[in-house]
C-alpha atoms as a PDB file:
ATOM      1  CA  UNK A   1       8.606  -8.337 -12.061  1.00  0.00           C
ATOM      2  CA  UNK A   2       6.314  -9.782 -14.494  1.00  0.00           C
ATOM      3  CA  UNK A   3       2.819  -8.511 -14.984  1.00  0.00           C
ATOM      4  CA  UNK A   4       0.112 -10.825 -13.976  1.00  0.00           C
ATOM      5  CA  UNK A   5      -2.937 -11.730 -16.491  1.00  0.00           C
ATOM      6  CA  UNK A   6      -5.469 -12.158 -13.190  1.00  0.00           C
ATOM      7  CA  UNK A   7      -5.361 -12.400  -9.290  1.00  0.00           C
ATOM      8  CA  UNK A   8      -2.970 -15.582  -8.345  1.00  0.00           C
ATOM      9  CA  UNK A   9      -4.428 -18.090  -5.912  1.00  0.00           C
ATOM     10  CA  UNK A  10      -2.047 -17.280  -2.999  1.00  0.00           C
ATOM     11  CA  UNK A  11      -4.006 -13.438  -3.198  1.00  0.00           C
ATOM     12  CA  UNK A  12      -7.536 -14.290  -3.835  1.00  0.00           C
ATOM     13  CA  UNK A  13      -8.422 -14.176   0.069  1.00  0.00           C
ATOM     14  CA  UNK A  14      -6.588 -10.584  -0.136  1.00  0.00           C
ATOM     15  CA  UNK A  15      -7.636  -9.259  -2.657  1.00  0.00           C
ATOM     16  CA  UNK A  16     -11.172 -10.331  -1.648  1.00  0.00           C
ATOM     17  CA  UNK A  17     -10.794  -8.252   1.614  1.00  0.00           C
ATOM     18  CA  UNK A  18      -9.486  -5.574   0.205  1.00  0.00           C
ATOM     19  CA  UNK A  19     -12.636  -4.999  -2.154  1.00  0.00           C
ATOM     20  CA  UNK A  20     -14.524  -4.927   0.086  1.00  0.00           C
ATOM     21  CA  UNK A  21     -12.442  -2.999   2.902  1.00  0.00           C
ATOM     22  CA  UNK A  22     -12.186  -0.063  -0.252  1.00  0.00           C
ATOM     23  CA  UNK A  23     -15.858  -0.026  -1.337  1.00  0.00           C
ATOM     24  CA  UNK A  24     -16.602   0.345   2.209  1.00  0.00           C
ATOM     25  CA  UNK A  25     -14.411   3.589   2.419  1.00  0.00           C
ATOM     26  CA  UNK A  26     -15.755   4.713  -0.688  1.00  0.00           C
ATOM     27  CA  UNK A  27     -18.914   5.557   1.689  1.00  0.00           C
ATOM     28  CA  UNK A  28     -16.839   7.527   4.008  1.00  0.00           C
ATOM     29  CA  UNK A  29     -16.652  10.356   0.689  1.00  0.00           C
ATOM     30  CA  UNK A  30     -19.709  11.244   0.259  1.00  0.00           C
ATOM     31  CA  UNK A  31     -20.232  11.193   4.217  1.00  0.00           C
ATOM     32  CA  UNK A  32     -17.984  13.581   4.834  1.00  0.00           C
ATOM     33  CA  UNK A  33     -18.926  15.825   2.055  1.00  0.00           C
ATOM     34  CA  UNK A  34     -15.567  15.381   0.488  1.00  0.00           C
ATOM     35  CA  UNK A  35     -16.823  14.742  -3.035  1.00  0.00           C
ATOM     36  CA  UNK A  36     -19.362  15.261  -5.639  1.00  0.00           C
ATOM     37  CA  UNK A  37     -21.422  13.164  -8.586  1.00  0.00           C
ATOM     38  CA  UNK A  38     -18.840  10.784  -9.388  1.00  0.00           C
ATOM     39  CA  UNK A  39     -15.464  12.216  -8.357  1.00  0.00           C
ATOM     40  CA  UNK A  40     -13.058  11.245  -5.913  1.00  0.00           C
ATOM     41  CA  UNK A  41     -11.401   7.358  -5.552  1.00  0.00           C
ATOM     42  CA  UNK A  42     -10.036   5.471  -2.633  1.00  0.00           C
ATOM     43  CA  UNK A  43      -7.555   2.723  -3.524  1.00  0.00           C
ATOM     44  CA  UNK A  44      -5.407   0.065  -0.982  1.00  0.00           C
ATOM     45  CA  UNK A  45      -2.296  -1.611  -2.399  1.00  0.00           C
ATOM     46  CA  UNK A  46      -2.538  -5.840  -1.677  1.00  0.00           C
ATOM     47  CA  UNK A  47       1.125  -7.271  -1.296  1.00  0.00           C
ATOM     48  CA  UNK A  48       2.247  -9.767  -3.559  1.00  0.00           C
ATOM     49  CA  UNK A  49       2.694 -13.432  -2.148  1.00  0.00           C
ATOM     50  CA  UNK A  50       4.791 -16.228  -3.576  1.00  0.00           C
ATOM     51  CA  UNK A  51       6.769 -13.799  -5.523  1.00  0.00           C
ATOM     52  CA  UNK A  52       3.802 -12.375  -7.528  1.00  0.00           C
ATOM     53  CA  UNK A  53       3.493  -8.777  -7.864  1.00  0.00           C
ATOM     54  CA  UNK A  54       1.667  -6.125  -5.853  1.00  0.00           C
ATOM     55  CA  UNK A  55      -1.785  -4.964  -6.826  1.00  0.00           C
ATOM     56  CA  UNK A  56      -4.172  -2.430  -6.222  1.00  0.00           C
ATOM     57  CA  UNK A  57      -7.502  -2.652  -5.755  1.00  0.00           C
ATOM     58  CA  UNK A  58     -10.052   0.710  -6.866  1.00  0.00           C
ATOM     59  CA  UNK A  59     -13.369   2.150  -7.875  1.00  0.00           C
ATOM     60  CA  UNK A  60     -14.140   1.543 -11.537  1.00  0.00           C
ATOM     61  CA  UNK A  61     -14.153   5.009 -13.667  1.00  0.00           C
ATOM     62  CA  UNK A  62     -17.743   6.990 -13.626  1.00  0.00           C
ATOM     63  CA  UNK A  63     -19.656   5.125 -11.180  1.00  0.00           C
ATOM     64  CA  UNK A  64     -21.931   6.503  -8.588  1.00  0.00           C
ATOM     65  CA  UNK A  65     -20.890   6.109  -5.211  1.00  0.00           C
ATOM     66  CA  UNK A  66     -24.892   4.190  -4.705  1.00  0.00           C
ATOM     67  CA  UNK A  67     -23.391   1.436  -7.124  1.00  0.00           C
ATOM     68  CA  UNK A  68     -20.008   1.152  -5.279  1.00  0.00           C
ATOM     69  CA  UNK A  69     -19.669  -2.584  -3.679  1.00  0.00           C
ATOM     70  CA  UNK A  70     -17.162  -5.100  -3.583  1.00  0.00           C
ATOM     71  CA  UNK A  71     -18.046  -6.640  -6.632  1.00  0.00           C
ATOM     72  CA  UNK A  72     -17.787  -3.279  -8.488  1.00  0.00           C
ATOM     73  CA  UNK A  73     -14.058  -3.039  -7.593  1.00  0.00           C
ATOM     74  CA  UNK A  74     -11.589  -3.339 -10.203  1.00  0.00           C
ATOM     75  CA  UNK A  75      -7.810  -4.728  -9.744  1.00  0.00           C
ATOM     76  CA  UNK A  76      -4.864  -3.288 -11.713  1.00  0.00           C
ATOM     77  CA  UNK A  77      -1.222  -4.264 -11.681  1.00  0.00           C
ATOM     78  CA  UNK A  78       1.321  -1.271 -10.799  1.00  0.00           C
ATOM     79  CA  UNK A  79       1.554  -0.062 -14.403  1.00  0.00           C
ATOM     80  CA  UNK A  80      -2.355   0.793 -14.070  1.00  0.00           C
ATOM     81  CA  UNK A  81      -3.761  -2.609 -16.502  1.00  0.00           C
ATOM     82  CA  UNK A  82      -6.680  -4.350 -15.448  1.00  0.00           C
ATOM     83  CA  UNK A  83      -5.946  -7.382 -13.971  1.00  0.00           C
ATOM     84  CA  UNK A  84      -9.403  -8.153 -12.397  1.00  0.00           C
ATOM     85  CA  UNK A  85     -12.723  -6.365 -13.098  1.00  0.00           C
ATOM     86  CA  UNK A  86     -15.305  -5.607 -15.842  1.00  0.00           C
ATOM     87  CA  UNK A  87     -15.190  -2.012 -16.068  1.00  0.00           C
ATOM     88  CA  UNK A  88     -12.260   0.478 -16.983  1.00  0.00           C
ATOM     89  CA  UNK A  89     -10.455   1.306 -13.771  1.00  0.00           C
ATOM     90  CA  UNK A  90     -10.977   5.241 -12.354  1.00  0.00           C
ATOM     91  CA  UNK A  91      -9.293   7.754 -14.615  1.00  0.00           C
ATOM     92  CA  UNK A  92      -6.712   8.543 -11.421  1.00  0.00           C
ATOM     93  CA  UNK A  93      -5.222   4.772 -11.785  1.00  0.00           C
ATOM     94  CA  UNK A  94      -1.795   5.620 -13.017  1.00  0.00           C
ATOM     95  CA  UNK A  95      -1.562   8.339 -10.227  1.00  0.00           C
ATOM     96  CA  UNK A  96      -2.350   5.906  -7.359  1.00  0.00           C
ATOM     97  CA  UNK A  97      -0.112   2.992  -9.144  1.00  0.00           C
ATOM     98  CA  UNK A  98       2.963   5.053  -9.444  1.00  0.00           C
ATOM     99  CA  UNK A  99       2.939   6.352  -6.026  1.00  0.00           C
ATOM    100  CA  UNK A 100       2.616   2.338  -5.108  1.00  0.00           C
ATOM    101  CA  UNK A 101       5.741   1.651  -6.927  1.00  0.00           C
ATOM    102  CA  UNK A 102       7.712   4.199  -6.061  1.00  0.00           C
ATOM    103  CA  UNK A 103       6.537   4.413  -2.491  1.00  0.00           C
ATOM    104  CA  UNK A 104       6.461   0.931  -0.895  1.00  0.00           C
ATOM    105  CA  UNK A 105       5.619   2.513   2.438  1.00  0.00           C
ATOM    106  CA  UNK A 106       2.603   3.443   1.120  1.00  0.00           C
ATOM    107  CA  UNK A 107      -0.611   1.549   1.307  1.00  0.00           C
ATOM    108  CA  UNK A 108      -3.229   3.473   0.553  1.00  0.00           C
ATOM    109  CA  UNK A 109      -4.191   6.326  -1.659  1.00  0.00           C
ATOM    110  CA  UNK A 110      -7.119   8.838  -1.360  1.00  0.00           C
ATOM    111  CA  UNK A 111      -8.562  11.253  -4.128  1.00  0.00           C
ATOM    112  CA  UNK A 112     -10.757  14.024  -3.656  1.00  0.00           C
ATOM    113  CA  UNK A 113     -12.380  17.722  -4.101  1.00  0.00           C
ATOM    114  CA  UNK A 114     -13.200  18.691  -0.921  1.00  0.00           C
ATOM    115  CA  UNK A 115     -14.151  22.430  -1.685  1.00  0.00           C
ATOM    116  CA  UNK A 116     -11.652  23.847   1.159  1.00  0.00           C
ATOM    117  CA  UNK A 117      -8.349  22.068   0.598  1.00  0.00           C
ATOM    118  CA  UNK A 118      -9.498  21.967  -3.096  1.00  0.00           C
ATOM    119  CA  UNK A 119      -9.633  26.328  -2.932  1.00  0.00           C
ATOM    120  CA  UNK A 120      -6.158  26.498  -1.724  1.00  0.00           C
ATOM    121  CA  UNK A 121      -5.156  24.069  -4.609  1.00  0.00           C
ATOM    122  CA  UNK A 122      -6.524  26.635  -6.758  1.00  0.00           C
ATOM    123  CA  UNK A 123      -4.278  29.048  -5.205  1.00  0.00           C
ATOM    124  CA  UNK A 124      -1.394  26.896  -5.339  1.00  0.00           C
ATOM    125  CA  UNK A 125      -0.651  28.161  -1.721  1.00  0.00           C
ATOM    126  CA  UNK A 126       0.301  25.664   0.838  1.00  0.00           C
ATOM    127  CA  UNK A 127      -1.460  25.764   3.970  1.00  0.00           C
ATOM    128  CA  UNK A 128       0.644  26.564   6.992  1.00  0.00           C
ATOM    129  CA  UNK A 129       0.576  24.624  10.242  1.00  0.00           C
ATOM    130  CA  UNK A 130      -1.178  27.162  12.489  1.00  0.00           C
ATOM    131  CA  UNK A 131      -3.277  24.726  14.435  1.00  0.00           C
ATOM    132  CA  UNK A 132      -1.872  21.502  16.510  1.00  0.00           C
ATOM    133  CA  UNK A 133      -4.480  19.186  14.381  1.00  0.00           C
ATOM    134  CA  UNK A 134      -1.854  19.697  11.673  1.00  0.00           C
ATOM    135  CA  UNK A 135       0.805  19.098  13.762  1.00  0.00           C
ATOM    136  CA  UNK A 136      -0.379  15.851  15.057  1.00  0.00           C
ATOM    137  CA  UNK A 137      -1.622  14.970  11.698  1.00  0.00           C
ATOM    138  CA  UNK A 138       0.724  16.475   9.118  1.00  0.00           C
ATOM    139  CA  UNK A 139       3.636  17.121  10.765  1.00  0.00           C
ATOM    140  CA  UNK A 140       4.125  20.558   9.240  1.00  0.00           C
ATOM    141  CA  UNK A 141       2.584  22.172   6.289  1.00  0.00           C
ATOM    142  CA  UNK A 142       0.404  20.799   3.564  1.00  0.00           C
ATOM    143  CA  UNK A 143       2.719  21.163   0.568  1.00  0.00           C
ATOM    144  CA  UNK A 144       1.694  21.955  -3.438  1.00  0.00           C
ATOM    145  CA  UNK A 145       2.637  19.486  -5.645  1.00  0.00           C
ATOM    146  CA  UNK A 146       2.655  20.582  -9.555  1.00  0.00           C
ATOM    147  CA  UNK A 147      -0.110  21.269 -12.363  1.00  0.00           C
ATOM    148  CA  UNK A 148      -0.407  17.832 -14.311  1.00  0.00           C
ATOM    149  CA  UNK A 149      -2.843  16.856 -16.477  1.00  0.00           C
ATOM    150  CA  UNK A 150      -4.898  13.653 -15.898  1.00  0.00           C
ATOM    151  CA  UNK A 151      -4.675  10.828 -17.689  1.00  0.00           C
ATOM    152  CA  UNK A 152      -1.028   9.054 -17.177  1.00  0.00           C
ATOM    153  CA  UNK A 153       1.282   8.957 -14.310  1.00  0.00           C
ATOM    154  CA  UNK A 154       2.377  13.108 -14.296  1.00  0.00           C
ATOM    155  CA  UNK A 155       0.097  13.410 -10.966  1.00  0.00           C
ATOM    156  CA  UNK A 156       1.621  10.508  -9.228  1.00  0.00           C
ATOM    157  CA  UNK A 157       5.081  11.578 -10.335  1.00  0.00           C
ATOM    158  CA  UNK A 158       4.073  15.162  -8.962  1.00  0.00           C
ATOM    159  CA  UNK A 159       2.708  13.089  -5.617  1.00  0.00           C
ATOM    160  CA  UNK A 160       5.816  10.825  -5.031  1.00  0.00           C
ATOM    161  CA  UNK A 161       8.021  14.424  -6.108  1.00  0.00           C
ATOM    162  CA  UNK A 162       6.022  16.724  -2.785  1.00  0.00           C
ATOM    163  CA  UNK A 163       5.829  13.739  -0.504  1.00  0.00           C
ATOM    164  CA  UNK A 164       9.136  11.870  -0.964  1.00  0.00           C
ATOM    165  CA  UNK A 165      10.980  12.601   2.135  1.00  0.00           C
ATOM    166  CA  UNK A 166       8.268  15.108   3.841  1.00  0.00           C
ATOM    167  CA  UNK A 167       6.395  13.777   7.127  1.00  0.00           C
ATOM    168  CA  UNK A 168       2.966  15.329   5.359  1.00  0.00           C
ATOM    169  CA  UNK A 169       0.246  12.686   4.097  1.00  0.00           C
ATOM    170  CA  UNK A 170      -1.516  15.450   1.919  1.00  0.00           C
ATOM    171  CA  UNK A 171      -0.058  16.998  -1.117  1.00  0.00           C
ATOM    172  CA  UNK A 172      -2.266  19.671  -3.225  1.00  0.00           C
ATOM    173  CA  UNK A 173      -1.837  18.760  -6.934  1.00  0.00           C
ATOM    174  CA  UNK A 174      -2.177  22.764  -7.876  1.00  0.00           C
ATOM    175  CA  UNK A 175      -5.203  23.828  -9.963  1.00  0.00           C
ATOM    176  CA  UNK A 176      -6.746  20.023  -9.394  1.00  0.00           C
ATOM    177  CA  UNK A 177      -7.212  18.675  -5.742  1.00  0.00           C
ATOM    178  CA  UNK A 178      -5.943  17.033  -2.712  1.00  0.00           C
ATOM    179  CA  UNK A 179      -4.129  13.345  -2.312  1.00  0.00           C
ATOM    180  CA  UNK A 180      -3.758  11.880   0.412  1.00  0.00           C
ATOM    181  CA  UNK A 181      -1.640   8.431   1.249  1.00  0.00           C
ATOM    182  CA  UNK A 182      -1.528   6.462   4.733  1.00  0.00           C
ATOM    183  CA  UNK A 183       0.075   3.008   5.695  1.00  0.00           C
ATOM    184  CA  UNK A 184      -3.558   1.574   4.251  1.00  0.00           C
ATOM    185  CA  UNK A 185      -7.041   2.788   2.908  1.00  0.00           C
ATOM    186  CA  UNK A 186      -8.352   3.770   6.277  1.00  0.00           C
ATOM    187  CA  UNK A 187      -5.442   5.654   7.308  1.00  0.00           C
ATOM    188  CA  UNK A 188      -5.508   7.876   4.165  1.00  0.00           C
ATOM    189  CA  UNK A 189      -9.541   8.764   4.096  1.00  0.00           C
ATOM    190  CA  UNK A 190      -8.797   9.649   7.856  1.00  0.00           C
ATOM    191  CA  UNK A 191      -6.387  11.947   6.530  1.00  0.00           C
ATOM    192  CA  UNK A 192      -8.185  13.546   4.054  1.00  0.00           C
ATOM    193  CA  UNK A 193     -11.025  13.767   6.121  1.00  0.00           C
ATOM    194  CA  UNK A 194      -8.537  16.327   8.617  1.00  0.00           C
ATOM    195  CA  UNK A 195      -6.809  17.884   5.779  1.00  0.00           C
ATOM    196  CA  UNK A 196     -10.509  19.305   4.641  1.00  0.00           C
ATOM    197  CA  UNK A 197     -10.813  20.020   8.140  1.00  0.00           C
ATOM    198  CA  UNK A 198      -7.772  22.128   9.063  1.00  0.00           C
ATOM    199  CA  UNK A 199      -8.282  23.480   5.231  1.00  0.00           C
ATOM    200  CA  UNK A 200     -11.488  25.314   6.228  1.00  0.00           C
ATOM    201  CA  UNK A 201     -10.425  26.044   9.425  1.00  0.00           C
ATOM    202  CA  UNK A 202      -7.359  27.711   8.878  1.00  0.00           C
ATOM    203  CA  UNK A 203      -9.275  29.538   6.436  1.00  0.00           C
ATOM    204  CA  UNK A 204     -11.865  31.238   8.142  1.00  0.00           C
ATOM    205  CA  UNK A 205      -8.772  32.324  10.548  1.00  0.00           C
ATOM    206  CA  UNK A 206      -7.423  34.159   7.925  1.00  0.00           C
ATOM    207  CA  UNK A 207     -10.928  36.112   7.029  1.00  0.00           C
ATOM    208  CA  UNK A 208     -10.243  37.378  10.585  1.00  0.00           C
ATOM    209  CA  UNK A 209      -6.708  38.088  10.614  1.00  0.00           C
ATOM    210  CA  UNK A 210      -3.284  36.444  10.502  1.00  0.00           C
ATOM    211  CA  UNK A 211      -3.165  33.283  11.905  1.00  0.00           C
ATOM    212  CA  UNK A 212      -0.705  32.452  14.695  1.00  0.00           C
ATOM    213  CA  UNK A 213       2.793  30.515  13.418  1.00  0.00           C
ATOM    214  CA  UNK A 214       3.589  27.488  15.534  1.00  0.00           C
ATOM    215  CA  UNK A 215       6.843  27.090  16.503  1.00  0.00           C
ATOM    216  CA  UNK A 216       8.544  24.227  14.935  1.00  0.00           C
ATOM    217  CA  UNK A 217      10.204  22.622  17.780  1.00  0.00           C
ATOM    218  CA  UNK A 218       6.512  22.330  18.883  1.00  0.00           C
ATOM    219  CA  UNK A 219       5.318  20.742  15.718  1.00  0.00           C
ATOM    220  CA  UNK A 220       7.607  18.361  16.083  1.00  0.00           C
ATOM    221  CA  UNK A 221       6.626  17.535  19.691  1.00  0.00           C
ATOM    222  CA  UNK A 222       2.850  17.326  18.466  1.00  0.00           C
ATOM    223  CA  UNK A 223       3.785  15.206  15.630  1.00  0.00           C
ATOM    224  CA  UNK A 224       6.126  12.487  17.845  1.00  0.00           C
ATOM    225  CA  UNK A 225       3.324  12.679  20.596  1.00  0.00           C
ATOM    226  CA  UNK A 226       0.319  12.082  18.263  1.00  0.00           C
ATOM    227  CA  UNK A 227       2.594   9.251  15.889  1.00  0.00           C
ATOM    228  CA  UNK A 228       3.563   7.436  18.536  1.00  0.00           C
ATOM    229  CA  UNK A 229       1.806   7.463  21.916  1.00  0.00           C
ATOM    230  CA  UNK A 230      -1.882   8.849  21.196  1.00  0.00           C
ATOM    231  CA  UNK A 231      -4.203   6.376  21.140  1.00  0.00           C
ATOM    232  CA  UNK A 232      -4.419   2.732  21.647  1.00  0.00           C
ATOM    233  CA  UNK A 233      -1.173   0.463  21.193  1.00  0.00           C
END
């Protein structure tokens, strides 16, 4: 597919949305105490139309979160280049764009270094599905993905590597943080808002003992129950 020099026509009225759908979710971050200063990004892939190529739209590199708006978005092809924007795209681009292309289910992509899922990172322990949130949620554990170094696509390959084929949406990139991917933006903050949650959780029940194993014939109930009946349909 070739790469595209800025956003075609047929897109403008998505990508449009999207910026402002992501900056939005940017606010959810902070919020949730999920990130500090500067760190932390939120992109949403925008399907290509008329046979033009996906794109992504994200947070521009170094900004404070009090400066994120639509208009501050940036738009990048699935290589990582700018395609729309007037500041360098966040330093996580090629992470989020190769889990894009090499995940087409995926539509969103969440960054952070929420201080509990970020501790077992350090670790490089996965955290075991001892409570039915995770169940519901996750599926199963949260798995560790490997130590990569920022700056090209090793974290995405190490993301699309842990996830590819496992019902998690979290992945702990060891010694760095947690990622998190859903069918679009929302869907992924909402998940790393739980993983922080059911980080913490499970452990303070370790400061007090060994937590309880869940069978996995119950996981999977949780996880069919939560995926396809919960809520609203």
């Amino acid at each position: 597919m070739p790469a595209v020099s800025e956003v075609p026509a047929s897109m403008r009225e998505a990508v449009d949305a999207a910026k402002q759908k992501v900056a939005d979710l940017h606010a959810e971050l902070p919020r949730w105490g999920l990130v500090v200063w500067t760190a932390g990004n939120v992109s949403e892939r925008v399907k290509g139309v008329d046979g033009a190529p996906d794109l992504l739209v994200i947070k521009p590199s170094g900004v404070s979160y009090d400066e994120l708006d639509a208009d501050a978005m940036v738009v990048t092809d699935l290589k990582g280049e700018l395609v729309e924007g007037t500041r360098s795209p966040s330093s996580d681009t090629a992470a989020h764009a190769y889990v894009y292309e090499h995940m087409p289910e995926v539509g969103g992509v969440v960054h952070t270094h929420s201080t509990y899922a970020t501790a077992w990172a350090a670790r490089g322990e996965e955290i075991p599905c001892v409570l039915t949130m995770m169940g519901d949620e996750f599926g199963g554990p949260i798995p560790v993905g490997p130590f990569a170094i920022i700056g090209d696509d090793s974290i995405g390959r190490g993301i699309v590597e842990t996830l590819s084929g496992h019902r998690s949406k979290a992945v702990l990139m060891q010694n760095h943080g947690p990622f998190t991917i859903g069918g679009d933006a929302k869907a992924a903050v909402k998940a790393a808002v739980l993983l922080e949650e059911v980080a913490k959780t499970v452990h303070v029940s370790r400061q007090l003992g060994d937590p309880l194993p869940i069978e996995q014939r119950h996981i999977d109930s949780l996880f069919d129950r939560y995926q396809n009946v919960y809520g609203q349909h």
